[in-house]
Protein backbone atom coordinates (compact mmCIF):
# COMPACT_ATOMS: atom_id res chain seq x y z
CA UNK A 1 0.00 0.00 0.00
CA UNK A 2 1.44 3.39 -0.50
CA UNK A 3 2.83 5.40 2.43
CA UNK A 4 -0.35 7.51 3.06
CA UNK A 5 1.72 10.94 4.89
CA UNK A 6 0.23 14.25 3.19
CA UNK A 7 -0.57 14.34 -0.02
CA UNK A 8 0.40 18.28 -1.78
CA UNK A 9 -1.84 20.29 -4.29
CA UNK A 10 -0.10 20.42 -7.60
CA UNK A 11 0.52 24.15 -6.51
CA UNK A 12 2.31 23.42 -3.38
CA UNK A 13 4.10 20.23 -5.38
CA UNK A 14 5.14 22.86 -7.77
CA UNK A 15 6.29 25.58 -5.11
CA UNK A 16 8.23 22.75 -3.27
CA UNK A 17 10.18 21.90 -6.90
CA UNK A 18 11.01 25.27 -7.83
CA UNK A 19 12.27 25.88 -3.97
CA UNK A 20 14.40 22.39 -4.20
CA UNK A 21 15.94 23.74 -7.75
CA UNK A 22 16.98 27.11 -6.13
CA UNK A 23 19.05 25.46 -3.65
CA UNK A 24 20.77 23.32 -6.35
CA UNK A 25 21.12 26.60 -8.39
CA UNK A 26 23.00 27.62 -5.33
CA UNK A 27 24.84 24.34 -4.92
CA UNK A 28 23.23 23.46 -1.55
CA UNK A 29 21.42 20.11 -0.23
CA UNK A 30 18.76 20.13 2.06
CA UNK A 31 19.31 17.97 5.34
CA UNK A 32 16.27 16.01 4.45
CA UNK A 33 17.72 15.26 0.92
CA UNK A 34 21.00 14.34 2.60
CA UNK A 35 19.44 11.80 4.93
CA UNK A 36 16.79 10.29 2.82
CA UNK A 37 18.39 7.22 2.31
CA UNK A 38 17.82 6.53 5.97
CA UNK A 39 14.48 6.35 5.12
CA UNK A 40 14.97 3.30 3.00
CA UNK A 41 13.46 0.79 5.05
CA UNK A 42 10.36 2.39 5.33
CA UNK A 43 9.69 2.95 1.95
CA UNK A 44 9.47 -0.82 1.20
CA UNK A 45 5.74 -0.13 2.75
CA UNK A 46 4.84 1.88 0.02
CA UNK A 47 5.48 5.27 -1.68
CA UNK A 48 3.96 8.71 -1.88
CA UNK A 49 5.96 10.68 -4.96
CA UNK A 50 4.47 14.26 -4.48
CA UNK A 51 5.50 15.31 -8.39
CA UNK A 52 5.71 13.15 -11.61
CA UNK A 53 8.66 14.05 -13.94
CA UNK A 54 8.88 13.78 -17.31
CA UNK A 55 12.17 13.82 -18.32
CA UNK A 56 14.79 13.57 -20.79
CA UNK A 57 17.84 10.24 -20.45
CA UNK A 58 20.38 12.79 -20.53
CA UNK A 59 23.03 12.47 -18.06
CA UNK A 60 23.26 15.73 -17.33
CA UNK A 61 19.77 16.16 -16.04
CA UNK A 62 19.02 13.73 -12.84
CA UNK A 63 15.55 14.85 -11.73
CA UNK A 64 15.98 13.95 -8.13
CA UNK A 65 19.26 16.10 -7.93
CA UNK A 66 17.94 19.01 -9.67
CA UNK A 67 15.03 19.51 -7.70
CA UNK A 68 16.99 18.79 -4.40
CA UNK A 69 14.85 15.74 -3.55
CA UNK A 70 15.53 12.62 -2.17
CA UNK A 71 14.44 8.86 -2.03
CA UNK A 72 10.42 8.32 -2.46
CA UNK A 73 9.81 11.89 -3.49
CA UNK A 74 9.51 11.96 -7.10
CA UNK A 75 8.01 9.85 -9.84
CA UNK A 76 10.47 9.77 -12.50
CA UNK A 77 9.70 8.58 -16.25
CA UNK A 78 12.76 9.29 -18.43
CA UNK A 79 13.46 9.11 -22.04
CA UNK A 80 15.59 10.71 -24.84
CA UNK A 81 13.83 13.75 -25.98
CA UNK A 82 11.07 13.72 -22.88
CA UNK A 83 9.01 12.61 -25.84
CA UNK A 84 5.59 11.32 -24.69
CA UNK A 85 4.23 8.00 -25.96
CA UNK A 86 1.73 5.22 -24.85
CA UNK A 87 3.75 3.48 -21.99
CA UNK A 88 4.71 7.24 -20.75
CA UNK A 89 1.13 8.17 -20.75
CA UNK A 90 0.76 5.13 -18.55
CA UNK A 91 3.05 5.79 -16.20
CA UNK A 92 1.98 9.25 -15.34
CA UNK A 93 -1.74 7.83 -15.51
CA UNK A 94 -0.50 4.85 -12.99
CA UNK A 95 1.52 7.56 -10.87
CA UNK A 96 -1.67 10.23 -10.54
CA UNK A 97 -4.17 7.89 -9.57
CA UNK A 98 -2.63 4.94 -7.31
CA UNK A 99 -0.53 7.90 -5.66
CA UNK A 100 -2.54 10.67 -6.13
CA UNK A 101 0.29 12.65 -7.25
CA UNK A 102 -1.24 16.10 -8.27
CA UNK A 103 1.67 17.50 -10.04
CA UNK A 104 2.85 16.21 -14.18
CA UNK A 105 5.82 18.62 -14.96
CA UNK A 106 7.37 17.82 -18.41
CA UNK A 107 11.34 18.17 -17.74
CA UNK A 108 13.64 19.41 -21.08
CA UNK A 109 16.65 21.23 -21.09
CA UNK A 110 18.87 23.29 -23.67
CA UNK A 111 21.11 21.82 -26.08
CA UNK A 112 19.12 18.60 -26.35
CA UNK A 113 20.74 15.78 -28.22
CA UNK A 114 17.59 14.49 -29.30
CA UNK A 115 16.05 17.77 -30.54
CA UNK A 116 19.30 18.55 -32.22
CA UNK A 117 19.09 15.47 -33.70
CA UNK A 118 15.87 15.61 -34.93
CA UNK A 119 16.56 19.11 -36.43
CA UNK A 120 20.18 17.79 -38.67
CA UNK A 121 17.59 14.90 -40.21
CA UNK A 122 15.42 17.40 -41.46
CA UNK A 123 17.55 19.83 -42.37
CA UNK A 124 19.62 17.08 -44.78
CA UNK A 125 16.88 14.84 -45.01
CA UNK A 126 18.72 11.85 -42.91
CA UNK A 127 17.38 9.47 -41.52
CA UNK A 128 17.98 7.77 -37.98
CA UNK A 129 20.74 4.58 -37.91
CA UNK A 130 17.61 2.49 -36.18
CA UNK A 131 13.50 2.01 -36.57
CA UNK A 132 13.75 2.39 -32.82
CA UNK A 133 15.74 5.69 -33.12
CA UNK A 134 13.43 6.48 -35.67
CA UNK A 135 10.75 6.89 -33.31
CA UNK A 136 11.84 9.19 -30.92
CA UNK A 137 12.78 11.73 -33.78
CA UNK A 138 9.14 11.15 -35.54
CA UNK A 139 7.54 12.13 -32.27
CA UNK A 140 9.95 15.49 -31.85
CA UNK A 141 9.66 16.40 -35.90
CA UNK A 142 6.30 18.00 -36.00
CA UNK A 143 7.14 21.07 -33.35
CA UNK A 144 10.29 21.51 -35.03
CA UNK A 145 9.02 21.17 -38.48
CA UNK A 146 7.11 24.40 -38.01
CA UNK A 147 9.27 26.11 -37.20
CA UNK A 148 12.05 25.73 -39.69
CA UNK A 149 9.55 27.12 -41.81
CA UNK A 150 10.02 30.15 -40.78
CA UNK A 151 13.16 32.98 -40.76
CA UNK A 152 14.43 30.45 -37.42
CA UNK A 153 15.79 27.90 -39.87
CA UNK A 154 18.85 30.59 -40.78
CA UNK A 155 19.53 30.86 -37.40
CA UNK A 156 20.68 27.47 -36.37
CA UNK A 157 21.06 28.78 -32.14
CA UNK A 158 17.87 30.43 -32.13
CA UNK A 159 16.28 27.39 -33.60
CA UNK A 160 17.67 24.89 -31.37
CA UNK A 161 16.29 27.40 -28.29
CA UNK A 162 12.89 27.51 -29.81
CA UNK A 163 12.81 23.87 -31.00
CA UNK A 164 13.68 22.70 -27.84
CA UNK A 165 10.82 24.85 -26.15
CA UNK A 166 8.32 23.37 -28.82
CA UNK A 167 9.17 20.27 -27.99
CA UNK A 168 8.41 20.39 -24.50
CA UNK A 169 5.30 22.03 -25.28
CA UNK A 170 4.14 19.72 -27.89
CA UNK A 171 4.48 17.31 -25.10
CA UNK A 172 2.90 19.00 -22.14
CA UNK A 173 -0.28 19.39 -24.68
CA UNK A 174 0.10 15.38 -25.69
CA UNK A 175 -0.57 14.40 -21.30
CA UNK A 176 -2.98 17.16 -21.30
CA UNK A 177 -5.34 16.03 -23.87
CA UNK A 178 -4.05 12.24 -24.89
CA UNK A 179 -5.32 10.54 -21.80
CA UNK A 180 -8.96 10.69 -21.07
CA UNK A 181 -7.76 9.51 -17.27
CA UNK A 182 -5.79 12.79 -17.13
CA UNK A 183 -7.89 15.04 -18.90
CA UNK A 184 -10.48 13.71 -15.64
CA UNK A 185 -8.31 14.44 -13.01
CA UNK A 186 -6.92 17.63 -14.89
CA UNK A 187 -10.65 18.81 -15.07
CA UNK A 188 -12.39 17.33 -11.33
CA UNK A 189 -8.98 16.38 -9.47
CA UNK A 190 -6.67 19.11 -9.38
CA UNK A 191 -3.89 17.66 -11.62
CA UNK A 192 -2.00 19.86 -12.85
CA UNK A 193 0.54 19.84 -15.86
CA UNK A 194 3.47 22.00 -16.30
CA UNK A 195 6.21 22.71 -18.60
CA UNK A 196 9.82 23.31 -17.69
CA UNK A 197 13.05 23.76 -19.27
CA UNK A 198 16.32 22.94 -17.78
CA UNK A 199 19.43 25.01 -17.89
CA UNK A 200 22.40 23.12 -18.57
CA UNK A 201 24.70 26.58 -18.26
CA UNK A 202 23.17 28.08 -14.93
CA UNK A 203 21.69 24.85 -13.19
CA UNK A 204 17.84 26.72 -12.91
CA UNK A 205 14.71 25.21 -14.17
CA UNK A 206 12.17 27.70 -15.45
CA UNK A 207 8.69 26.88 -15.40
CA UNK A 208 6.62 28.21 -18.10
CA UNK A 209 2.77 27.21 -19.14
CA UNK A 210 1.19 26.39 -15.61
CA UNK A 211 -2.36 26.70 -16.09
């Protein structure tokens, strides 16, 4: 059974992210962070994840260290390009309702490998080494599509910066309206589902379309 202690709104889930982030902006740890693991035993009862990520696989961009959080805190789903498909759907759906997690937030970050990726196939009409591969970039290519039809495509930084915003975005709105579970608990529940974008040079998270 999961470990029933508080459960937070998605604002206060949110608020408690964005507090953890600052003090890993500032290179600090919290003391309950630090001695999480202590907590180990405990957690073989259940868990109680008060935020679902949705992340990216790079390296560079552990969830639980970004946001300052420690062991049973988060829900993390990660994959290359934080792209959403079925089996992340039903992880987030599986997350919000047997842990009534109240808080989705959709984690990219600059310089993405996969975005980048996706934009050098479509600019030189490539295509990926692998049908697996494949996928990820099929599910990033419409948001950045768009936009190199426009002046962006001449500008291959500000693309990247806007393509990798897009992306995120194009996700956010996949969990938001792809799930008839979440678009329930988004509606009646309190869910809520955010975008945010990582910064790889200055170690902040920015937040950006909370409803």
């Amino acid at each position: 059974m999961p470990n029933k202690q508080s459960n937070l709104s998605g604002a206060e889930a949110l608020a408690r992210l964005q507090e953890g982030n600052q003090r890993f902006a500032n290179n600090v740890r919290s003391l309950d962070t630090l001695l999480s693991h202590t907590q180990r035993a405990s957690l073989t009862e259940g868990q109680n994840p008060f935020a679902i990520i949705l992340g990216c696989s790079d390296s560079r961009v552990p969830a639980e260290l970004v946001f300052d959080q420690g062991f049973g805190s988060l829900f993390v789903i990660r994959v290359a390009g934080n792209i959403v498909a079925p089996s992340q759907i039903g992880s987030v759906e599986f997350a919000a309702t047997q842990y009534n997690t109240r808080l989705v937030v959709v984690l990219g970050h600059t310089q993405c490998g996969a975005v980048h990726a996706t934009i050098e196939e479509l600019r030189h009409n490539l295509q990926s080494p692998s049908r697996n591969q494949r996928s990820i970039v099929e599910r990033i290519a419409p948001a950045v599509a768009t936009l190199m039809e426009t002046p962006l495509r001449d500008d291959p930084e500000a693309l990247m910066k806007h393509a990798v915003r897009a992306n995120i975005r194009a996700a956010t709105s996949h969990l938001r309206h792809g799930s008839e579970i979440l678009e329930n608990l988004i509606a009646n529940e309190g869910l809520l589902v955010v975008s945010a974008e990582y910064s790889l040079e200055t170690g902040k998270v920015e937040f950006f379309d909370v409803p």
